[in-house]
C-alpha atoms as a PDB file:
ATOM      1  CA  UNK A   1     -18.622  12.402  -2.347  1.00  0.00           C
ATOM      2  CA  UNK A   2     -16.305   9.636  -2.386  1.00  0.00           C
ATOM      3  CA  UNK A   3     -17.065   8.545   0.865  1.00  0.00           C
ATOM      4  CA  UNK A   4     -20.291   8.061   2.297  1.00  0.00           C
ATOM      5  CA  UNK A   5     -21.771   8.171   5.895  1.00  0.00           C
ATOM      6  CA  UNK A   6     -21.877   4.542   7.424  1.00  0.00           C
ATOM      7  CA  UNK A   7     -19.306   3.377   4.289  1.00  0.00           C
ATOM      8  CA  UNK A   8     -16.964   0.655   6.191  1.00  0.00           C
ATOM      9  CA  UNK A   9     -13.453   1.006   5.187  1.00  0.00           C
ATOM     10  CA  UNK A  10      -9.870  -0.657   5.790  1.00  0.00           C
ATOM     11  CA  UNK A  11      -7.359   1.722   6.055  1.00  0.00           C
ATOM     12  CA  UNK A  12      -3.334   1.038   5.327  1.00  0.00           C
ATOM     13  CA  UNK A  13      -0.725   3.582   6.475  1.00  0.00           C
ATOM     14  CA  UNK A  14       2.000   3.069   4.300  1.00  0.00           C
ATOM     15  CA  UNK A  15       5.529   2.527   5.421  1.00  0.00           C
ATOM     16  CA  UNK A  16       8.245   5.263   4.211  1.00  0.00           C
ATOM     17  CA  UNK A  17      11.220   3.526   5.969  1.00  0.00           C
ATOM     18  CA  UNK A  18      11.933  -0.270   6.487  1.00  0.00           C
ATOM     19  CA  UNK A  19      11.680   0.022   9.794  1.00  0.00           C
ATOM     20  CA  UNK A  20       8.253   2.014  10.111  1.00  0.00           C
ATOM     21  CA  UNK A  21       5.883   0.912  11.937  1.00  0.00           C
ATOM     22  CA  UNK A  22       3.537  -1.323   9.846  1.00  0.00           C
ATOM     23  CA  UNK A  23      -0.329   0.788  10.873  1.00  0.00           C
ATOM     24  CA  UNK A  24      -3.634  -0.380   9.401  1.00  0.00           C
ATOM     25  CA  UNK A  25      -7.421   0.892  10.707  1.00  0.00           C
ATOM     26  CA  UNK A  26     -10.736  -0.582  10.223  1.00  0.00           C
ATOM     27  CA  UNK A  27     -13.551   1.521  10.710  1.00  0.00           C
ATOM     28  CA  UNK A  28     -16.805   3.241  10.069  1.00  0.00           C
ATOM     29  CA  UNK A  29     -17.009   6.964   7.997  1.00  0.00           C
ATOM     30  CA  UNK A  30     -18.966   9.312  10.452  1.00  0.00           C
ATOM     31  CA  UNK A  31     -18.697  12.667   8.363  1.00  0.00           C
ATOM     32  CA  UNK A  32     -17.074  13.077   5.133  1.00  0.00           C
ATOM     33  CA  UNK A  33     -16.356  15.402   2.170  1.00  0.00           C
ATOM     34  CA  UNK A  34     -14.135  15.694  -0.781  1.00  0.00           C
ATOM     35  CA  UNK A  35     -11.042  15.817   0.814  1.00  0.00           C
ATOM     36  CA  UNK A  36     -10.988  14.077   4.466  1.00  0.00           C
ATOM     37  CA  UNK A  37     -13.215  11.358   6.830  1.00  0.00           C
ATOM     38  CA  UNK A  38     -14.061  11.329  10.034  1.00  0.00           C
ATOM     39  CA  UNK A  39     -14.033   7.273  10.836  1.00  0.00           C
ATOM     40  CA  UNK A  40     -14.778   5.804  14.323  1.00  0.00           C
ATOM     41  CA  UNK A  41     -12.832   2.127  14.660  1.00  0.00           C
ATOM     42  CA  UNK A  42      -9.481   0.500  15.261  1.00  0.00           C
ATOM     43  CA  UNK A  43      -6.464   0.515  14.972  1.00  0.00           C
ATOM     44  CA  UNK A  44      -4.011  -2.642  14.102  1.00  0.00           C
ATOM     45  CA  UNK A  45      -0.278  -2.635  14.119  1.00  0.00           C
ATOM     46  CA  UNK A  46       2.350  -5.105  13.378  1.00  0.00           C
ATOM     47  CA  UNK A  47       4.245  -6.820  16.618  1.00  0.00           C
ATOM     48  CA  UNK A  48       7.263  -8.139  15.405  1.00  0.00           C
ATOM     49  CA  UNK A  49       8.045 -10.176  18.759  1.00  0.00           C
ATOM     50  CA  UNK A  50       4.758 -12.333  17.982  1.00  0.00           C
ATOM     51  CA  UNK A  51       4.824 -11.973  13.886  1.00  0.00           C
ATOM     52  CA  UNK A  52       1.198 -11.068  14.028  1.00  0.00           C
ATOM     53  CA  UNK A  53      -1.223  -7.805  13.101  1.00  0.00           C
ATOM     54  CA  UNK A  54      -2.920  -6.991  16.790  1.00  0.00           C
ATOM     55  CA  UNK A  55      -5.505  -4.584  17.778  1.00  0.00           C
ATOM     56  CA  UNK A  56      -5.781  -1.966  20.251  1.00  0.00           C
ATOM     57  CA  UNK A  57      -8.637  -2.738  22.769  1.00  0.00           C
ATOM     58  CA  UNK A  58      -9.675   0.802  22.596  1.00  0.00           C
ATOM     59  CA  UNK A  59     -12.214   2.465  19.703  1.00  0.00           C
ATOM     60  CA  UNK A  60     -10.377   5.444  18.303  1.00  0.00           C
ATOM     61  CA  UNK A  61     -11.718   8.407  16.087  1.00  0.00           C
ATOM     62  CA  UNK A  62      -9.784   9.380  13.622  1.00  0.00           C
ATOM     63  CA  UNK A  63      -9.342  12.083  10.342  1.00  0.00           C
ATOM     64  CA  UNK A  64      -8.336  10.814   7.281  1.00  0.00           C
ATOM     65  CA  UNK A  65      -7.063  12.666   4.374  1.00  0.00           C
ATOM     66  CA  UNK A  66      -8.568  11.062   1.463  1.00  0.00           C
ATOM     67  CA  UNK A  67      -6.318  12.459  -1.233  1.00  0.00           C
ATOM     68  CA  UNK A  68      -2.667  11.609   1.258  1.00  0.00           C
ATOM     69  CA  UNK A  69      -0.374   8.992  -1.005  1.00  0.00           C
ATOM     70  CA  UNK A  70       0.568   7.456   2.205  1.00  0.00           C
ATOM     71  CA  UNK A  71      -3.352   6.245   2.769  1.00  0.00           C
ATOM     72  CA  UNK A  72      -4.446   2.935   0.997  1.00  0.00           C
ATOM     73  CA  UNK A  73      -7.826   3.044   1.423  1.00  0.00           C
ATOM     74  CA  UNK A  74     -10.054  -0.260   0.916  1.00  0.00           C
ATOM     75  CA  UNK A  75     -14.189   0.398   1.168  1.00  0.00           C
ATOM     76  CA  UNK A  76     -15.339  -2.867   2.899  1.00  0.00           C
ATOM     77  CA  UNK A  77     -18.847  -4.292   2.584  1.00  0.00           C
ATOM     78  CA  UNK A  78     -21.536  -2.561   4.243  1.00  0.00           C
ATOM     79  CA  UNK A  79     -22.239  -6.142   6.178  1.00  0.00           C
ATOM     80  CA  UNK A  80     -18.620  -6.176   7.546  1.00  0.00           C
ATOM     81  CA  UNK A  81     -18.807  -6.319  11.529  1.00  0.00           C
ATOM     82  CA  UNK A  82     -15.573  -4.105  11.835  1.00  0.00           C
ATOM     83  CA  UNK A  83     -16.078  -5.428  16.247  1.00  0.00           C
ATOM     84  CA  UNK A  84     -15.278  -8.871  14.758  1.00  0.00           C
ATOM     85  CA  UNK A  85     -12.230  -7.787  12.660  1.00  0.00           C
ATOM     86  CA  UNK A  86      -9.099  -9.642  12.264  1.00  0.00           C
ATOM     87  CA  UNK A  87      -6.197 -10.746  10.661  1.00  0.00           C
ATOM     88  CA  UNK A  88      -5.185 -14.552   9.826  1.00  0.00           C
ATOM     89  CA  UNK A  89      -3.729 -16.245   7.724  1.00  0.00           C
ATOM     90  CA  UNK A  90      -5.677 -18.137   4.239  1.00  0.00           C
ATOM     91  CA  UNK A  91      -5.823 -21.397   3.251  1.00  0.00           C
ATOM     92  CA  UNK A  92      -3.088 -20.443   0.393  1.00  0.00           C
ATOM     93  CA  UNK A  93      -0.980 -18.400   3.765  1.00  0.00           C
ATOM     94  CA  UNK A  94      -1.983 -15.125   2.421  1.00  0.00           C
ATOM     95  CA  UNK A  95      -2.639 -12.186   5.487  1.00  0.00           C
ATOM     96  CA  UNK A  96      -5.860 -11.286   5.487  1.00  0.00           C
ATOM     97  CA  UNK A  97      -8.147  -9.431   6.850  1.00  0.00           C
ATOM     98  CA  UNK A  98     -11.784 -10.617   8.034  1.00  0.00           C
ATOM     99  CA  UNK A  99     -14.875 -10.932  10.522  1.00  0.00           C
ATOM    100  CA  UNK A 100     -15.079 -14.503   9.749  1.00  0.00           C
ATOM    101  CA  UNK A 101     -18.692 -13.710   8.704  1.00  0.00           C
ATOM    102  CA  UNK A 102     -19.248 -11.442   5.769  1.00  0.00           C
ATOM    103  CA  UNK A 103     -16.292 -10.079   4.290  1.00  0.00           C
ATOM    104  CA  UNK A 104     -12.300 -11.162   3.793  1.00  0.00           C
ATOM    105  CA  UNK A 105      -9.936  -8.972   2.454  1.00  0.00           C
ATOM    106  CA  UNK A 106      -6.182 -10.306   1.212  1.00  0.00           C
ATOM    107  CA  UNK A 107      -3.531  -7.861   2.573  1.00  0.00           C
ATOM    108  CA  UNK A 108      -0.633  -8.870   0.526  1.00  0.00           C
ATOM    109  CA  UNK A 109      -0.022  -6.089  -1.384  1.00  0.00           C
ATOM    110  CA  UNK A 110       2.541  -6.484  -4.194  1.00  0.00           C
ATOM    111  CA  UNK A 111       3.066  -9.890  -2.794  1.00  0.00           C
ATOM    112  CA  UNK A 112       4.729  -8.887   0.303  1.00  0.00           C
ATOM    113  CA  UNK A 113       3.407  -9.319   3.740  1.00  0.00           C
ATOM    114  CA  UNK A 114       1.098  -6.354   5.108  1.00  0.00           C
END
C-alpha cells in the first residue's frame, strides 16, 4: 500500500482558477488501500483579509483519492503532532508548515506562496 495506517500526511488541494480557494489538510491515515485514505485531521485555508493559512477549530474526517492530480500529498514524520500544526513564516520568509517540535515542512511550491 502506499499509505499506511497511522502514516501522518499534509495534504494540498490544488487551485484550478486564480481565484480558488487556496485548501490544505494535515492529518492522520485511518484506513487505506491502493486507491483512496480515510484521514482524521484539519483543515487549513487561506484568508486573504489577514494574509495568513488558518485552521478550522473542528477535527474533520475526510476521503482522499490518492491517484486525483488535484491532491499534493506530503507523508510527514511519524513524530509530527498534527494538534500542534501550523503555518509561519522561516527565517529566509518561506511559508511553512510545522509543530514547532518535530517536523517543518516549506510550502512554497514552485516558488510561489502556498
Amino acid at each position: 500500500m502506499i499509505l499506511e495506517l497511522g502514516e501522518k500526511i499534509h495534504l494540498v488541494v490544488r487551485r484550478k482558477f486564480k481565484d480558488d480557494l487556496r485548501r490544505h489538510f494535515i492529518g492522520e491515515v485511518l484506513v487505506a488501500d491502493s486507491s483512496v485514505a480515510r484521514v482524521a485531521g484539519y483543515v487549513f485555508f487561506f484568508d486573504y483579509s489577514t494574509n495568513e493559512y488558518k485552521r478550522r477549530p473542528e477535527k474533520r474526517i475526510r476521503i482522499i483519492g490518492l491517484a486525483d492530480s488535484g491532491n499534493i500529498i506530503n507523508v510527514l514524520p511519524a513524530t509530527a503532532d498534527i494538534e500542534k500544526a501550523e503555518y509561519t513564516q522561516s527565517r529566509e520568509n518561506k511559508l511553512v508548515v510545522t509543530d514547532n517540535m518535530t517536523f517543518t515542512l516549506e510550502i512554497n511550491e514552485f516558488g510561489l506562496t502556498g
